[in-house]
C-alpha atoms as a PDB file:
ATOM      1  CA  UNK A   1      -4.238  -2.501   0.956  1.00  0.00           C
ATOM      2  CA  UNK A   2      -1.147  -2.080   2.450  1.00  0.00           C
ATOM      3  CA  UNK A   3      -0.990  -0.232   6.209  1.00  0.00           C
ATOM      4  CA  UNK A   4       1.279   1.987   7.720  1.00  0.00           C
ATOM      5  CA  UNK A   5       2.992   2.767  10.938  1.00  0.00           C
ATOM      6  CA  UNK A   6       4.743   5.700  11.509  1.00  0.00           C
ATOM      7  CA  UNK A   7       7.505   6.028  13.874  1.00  0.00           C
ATOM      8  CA  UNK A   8       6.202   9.032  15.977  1.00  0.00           C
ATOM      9  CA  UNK A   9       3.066   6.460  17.077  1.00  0.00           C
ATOM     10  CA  UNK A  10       6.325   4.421  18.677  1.00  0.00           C
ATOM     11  CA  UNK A  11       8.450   6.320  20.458  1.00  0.00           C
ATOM     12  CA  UNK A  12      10.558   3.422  21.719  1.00  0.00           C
ATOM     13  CA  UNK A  13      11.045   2.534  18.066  1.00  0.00           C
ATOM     14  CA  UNK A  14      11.968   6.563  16.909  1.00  0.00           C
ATOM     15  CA  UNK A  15      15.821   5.764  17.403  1.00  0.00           C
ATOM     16  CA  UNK A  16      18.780   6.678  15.295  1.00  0.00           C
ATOM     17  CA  UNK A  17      18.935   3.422  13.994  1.00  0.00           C
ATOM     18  CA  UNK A  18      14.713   1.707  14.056  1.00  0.00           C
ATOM     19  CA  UNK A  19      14.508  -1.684  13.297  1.00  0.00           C
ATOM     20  CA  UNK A  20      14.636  -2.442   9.162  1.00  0.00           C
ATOM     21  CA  UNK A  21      11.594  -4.876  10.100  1.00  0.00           C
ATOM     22  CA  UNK A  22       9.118  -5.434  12.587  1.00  0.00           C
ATOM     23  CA  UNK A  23       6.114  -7.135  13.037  1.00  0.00           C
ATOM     24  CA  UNK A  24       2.576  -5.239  14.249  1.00  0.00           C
ATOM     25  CA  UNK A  25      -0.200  -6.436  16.343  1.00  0.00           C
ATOM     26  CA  UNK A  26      -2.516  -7.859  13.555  1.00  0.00           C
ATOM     27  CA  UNK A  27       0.645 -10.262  13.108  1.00  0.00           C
ATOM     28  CA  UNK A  28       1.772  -8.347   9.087  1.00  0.00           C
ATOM     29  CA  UNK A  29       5.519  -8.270   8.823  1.00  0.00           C
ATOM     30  CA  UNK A  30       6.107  -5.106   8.112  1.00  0.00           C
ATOM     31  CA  UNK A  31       9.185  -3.018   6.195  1.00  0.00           C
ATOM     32  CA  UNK A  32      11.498   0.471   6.969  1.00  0.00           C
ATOM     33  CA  UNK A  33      11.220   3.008   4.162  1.00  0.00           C
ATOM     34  CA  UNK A  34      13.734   5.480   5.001  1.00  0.00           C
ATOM     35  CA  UNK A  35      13.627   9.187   6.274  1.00  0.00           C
ATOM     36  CA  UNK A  36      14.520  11.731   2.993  1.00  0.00           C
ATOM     37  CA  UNK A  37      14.023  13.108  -0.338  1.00  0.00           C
ATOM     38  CA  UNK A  38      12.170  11.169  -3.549  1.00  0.00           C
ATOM     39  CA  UNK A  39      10.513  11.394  -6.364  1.00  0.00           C
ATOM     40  CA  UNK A  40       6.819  11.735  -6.405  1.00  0.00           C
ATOM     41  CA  UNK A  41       4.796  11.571 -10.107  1.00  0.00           C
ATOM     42  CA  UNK A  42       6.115  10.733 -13.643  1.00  0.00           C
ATOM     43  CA  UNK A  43       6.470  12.380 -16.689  1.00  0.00           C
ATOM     44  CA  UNK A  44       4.786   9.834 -18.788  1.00  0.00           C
ATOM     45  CA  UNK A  45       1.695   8.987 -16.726  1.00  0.00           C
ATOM     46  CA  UNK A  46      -1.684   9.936 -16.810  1.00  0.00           C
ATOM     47  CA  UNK A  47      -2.534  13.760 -16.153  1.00  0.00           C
ATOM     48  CA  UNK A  48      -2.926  12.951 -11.945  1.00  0.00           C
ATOM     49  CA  UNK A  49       0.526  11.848 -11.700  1.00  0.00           C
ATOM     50  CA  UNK A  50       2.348  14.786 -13.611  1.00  0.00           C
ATOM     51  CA  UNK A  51       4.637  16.629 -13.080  1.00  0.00           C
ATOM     52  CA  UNK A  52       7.533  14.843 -11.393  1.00  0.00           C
ATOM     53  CA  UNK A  53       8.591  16.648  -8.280  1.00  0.00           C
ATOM     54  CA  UNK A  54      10.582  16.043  -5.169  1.00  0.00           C
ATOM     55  CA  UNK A  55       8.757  15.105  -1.903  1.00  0.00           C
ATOM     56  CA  UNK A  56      10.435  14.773   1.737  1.00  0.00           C
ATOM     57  CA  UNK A  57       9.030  12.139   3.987  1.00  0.00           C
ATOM     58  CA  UNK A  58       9.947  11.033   7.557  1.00  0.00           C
ATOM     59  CA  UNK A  59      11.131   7.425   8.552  1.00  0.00           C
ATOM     60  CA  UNK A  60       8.089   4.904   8.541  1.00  0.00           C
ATOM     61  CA  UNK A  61       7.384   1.052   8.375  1.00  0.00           C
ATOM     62  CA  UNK A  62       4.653  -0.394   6.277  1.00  0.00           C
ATOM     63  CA  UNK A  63       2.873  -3.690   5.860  1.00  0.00           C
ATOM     64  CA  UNK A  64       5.410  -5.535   3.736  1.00  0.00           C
ATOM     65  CA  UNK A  65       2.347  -7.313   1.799  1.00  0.00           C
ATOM     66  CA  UNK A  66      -1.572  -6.371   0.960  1.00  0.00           C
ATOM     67  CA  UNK A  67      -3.264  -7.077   3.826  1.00  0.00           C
ATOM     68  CA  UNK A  68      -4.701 -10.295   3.324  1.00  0.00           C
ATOM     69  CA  UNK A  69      -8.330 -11.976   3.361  1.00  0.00           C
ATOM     70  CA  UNK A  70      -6.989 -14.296   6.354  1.00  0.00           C
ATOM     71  CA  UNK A  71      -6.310 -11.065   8.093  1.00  0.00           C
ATOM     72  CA  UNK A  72      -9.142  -9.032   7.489  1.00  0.00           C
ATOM     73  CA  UNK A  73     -11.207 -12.081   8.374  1.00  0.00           C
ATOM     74  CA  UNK A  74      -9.178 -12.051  11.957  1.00  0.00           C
ATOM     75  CA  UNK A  75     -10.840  -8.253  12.150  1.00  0.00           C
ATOM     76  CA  UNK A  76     -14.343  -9.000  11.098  1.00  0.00           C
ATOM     77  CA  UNK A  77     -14.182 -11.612  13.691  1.00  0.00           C
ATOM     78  CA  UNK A  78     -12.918  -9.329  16.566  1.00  0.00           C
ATOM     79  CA  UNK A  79     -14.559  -6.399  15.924  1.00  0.00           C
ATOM     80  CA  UNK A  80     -18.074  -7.333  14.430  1.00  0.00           C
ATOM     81  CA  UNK A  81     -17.747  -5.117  11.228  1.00  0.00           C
ATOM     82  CA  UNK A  82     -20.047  -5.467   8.418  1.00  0.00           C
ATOM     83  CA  UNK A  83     -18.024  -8.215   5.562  1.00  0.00           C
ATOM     84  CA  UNK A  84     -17.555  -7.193   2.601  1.00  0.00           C
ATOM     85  CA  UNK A  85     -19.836  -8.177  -0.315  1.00  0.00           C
ATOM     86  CA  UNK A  86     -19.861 -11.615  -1.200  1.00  0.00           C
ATOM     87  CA  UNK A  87     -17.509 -12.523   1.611  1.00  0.00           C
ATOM     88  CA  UNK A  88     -16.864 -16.353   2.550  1.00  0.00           C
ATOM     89  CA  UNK A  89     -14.336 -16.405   5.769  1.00  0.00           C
ATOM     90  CA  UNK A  90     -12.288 -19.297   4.390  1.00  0.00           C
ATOM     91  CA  UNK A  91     -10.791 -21.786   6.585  1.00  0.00           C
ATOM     92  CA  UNK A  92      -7.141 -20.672   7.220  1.00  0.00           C
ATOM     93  CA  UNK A  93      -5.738 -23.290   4.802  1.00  0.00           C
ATOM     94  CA  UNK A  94      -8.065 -22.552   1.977  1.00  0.00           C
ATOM     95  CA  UNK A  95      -5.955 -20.947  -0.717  1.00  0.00           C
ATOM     96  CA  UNK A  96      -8.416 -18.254  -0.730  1.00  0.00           C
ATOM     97  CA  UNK A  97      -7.091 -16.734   2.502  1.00  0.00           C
ATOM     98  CA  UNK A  98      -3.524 -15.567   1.277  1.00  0.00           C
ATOM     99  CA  UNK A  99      -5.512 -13.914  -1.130  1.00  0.00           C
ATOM    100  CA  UNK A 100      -5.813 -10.050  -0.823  1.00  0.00           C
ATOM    101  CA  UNK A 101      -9.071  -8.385   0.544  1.00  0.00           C
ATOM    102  CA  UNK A 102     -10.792  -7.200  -2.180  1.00  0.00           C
ATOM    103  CA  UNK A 103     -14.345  -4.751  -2.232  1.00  0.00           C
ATOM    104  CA  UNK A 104     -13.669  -3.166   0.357  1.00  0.00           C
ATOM    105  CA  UNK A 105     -14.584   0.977   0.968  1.00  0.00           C
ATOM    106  CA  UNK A 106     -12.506   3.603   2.504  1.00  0.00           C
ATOM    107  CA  UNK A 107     -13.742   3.287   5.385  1.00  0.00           C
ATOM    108  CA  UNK A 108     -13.595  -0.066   5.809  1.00  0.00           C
ATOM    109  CA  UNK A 109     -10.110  -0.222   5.406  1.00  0.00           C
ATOM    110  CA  UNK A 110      -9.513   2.863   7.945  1.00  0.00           C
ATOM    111  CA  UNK A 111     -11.438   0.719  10.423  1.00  0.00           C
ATOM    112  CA  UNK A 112      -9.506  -2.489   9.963  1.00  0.00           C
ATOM    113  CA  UNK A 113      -5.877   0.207  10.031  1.00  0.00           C
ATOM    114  CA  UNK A 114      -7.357   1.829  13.732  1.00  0.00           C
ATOM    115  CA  UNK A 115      -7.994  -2.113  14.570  1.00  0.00           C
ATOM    116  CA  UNK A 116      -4.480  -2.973  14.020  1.00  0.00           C
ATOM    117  CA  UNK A 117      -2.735  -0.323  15.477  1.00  0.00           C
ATOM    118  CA  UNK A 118      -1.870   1.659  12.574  1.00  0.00           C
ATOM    119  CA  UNK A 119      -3.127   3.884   9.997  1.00  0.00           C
ATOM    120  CA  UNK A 120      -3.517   4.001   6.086  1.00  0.00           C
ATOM    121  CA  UNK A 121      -0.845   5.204   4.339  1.00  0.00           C
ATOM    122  CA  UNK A 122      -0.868   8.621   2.666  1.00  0.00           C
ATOM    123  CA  UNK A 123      -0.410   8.947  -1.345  1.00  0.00           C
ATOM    124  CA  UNK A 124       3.358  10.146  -1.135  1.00  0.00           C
ATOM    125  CA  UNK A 125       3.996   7.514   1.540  1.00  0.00           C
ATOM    126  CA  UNK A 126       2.737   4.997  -0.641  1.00  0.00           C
ATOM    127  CA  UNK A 127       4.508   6.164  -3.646  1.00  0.00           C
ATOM    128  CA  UNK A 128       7.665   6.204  -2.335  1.00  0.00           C
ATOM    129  CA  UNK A 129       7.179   2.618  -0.691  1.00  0.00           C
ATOM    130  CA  UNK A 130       6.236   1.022  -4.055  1.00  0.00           C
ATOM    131  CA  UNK A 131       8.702   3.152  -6.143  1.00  0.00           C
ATOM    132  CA  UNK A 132      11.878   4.051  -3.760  1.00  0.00           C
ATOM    133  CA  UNK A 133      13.998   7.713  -4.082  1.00  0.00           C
ATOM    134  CA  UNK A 134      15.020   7.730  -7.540  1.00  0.00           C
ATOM    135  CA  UNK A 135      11.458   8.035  -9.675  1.00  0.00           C
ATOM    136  CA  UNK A 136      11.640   4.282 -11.426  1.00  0.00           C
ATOM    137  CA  UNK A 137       8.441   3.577 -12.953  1.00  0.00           C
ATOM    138  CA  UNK A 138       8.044   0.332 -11.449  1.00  0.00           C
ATOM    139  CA  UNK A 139       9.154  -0.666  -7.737  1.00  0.00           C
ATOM    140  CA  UNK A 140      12.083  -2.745  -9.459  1.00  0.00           C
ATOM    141  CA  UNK A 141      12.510  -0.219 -12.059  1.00  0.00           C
ATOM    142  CA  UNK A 142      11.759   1.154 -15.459  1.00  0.00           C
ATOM    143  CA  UNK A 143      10.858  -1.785 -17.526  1.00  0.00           C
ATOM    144  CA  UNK A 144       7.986  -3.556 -17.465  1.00  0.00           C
ATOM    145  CA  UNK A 145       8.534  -7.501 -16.335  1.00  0.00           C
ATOM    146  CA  UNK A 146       5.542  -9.923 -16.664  1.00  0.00           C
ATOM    147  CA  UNK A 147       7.116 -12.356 -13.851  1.00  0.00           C
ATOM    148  CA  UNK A 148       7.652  -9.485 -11.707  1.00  0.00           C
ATOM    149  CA  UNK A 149       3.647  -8.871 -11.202  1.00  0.00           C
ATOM    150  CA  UNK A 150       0.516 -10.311 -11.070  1.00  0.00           C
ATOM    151  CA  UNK A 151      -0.948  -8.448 -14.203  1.00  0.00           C
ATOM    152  CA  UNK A 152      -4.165  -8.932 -13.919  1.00  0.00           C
ATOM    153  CA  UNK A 153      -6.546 -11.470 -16.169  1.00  0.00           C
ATOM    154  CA  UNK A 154      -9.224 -11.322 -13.329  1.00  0.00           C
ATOM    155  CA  UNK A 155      -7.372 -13.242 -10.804  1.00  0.00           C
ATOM    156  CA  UNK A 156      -5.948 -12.102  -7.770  1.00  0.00           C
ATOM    157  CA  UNK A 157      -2.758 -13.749  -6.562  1.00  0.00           C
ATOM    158  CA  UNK A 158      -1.402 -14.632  -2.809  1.00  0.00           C
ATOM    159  CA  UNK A 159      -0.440 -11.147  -1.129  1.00  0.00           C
ATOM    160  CA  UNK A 160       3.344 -12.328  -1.136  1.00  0.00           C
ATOM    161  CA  UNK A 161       4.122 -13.839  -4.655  1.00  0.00           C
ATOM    162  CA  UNK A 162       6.457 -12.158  -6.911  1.00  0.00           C
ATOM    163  CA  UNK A 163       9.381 -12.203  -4.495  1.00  0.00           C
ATOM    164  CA  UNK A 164      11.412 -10.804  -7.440  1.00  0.00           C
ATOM    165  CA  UNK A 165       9.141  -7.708  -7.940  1.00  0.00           C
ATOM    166  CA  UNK A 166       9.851  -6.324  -4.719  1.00  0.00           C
ATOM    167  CA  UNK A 167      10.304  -2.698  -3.582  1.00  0.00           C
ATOM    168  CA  UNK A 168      13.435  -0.948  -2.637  1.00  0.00           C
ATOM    169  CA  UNK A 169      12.489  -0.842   1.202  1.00  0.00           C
ATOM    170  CA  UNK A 170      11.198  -4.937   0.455  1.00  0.00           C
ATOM    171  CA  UNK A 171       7.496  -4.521   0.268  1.00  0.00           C
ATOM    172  CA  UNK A 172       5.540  -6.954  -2.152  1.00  0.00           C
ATOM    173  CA  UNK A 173       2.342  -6.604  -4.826  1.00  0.00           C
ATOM    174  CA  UNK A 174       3.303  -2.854  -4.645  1.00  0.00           C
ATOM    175  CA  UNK A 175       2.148  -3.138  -8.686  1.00  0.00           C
ATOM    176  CA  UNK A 176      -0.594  -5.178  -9.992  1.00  0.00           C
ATOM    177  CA  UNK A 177      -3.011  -7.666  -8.145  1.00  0.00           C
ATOM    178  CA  UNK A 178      -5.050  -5.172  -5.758  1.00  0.00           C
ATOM    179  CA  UNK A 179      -5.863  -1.588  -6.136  1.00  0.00           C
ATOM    180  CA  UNK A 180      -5.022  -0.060  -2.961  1.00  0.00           C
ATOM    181  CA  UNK A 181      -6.853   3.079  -0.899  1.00  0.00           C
ATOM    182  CA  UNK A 182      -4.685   5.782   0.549  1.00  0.00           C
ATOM    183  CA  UNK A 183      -5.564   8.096   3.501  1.00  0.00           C
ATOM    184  CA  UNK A 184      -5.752  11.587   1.487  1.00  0.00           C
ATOM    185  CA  UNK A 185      -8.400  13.332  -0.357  1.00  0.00           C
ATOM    186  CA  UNK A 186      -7.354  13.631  -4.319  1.00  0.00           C
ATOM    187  CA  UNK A 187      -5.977  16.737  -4.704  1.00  0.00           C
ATOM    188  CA  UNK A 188      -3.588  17.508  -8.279  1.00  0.00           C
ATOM    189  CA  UNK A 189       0.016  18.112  -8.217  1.00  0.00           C
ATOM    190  CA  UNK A 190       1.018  21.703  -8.232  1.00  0.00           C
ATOM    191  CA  UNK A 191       0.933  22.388 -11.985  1.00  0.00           C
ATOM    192  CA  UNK A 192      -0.410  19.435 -13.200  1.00  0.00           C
ATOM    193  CA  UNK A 193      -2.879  19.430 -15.822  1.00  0.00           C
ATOM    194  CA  UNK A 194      -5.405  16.913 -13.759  1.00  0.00           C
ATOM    195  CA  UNK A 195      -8.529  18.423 -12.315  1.00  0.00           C
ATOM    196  CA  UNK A 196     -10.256  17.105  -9.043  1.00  0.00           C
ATOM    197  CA  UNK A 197     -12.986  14.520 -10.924  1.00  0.00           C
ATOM    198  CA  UNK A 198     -15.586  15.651  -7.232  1.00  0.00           C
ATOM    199  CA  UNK A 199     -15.054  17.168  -3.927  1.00  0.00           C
ATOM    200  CA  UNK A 200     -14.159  14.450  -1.379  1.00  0.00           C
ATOM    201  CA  UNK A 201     -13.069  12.207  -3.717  1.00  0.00           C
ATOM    202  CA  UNK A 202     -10.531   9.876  -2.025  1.00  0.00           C
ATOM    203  CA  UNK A 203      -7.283   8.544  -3.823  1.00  0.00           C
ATOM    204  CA  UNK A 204      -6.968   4.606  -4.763  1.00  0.00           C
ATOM    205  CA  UNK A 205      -3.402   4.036  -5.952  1.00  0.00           C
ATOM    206  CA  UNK A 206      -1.792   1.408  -8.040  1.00  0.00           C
ATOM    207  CA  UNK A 207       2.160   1.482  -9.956  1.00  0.00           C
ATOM    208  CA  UNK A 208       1.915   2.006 -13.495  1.00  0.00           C
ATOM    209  CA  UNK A 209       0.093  -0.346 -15.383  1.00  0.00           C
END
């Protein structure tokens, strides 16, 4: 999961020029995504992410990678929250701990975003974090690139590989490796053809496939 900070919770930082990076208290670098318009949803995806249609977002920063098992180890520690299933703290030179949390709930990772001093991101912010203003499918545009992403075959890669597969605003893993929660209850587009699949049912996001 990435986390997110936004300026308002810093009013020190809510200047006419905020810092491009910074880095929060649980020690994640994090990255600026810029105050204005973008596009939100595509006309090619799946029924939840139709139609395309513009979205206006204030200034925020956001964890530049997933946060990682190292990390969320640092929380468990701290805080005493239940691990996640099957969870081994590595050592912090295993290999494992660059690795990005995985089976975690929602509520889990709202806990470990209160811990750190931030919160989870919504869907929009999210979308426009991984995608930038200008509606590319992919956060480095709209073709697919196998060495730009960690595609999948049931490994999970370090939370800041694929350098050259970074976001506009610099953020990493933005597609493929780790499905990611959001803060906001799934809720269709206006107009879209998707339905709500339950009440309550919260949104996981990932960039195209």
């Amino acid at each position: 999961m990435h986390v997110l900070l936004l300026m308002g919770l810093l009013p020190s930082l809510a200047a006419a020029h905020p810092p491009a990076s910074l880095r929060s208290e649980d020690g994640a670098a994090m990255v600026l995504v810029p105050a204005g318009d973008f596009v939100m949803g595509s006309m090619s995806g799946p029924p939840e992410e139709r139609p395309p249609h513009r979205r206006t977002l204030p200034v925020f920063h956001i964890d530049r990678t997933e946060v990682s098992v190292a990390q969320y180890g640092r929380f468990l520690a701290a805080t005493g929250h239940p691990a996640p299933p099957g969870w081994i703290h590595p050592s912090p030179s295993a290999p494992s701990a660059s690795l990005p949390v995985t089976n975690i709930r929602w509520t889990d990772a709202m806990h470990y975003a209160i811990w750190a001093g931030k919160r989870l991101p919504t869907e929009a912010e999210w979308e426009k974090a991984a995608r930038g203003a200008d509606g590319r499918r992919f956060p480095w545009g709209d073709t697919d690139a196998a060495a730009f992403r960690n595609r999948g075959g049931g490994k999970h890669c370090p939370v800041d590989n694929y350098s050259e597969g970074a976001s506009p605003c610099g953020g990493l893993n933005f597609s493929g490796n780790a499905w990611e929660w959001t803060a906001d209850w799934f809720e269709p587009y206006p107009a879209s053809p998707a339905r709500t699949p339950m009440p309550g049912s919260c949104t996981t996001t990932r960039a195209p496939p």
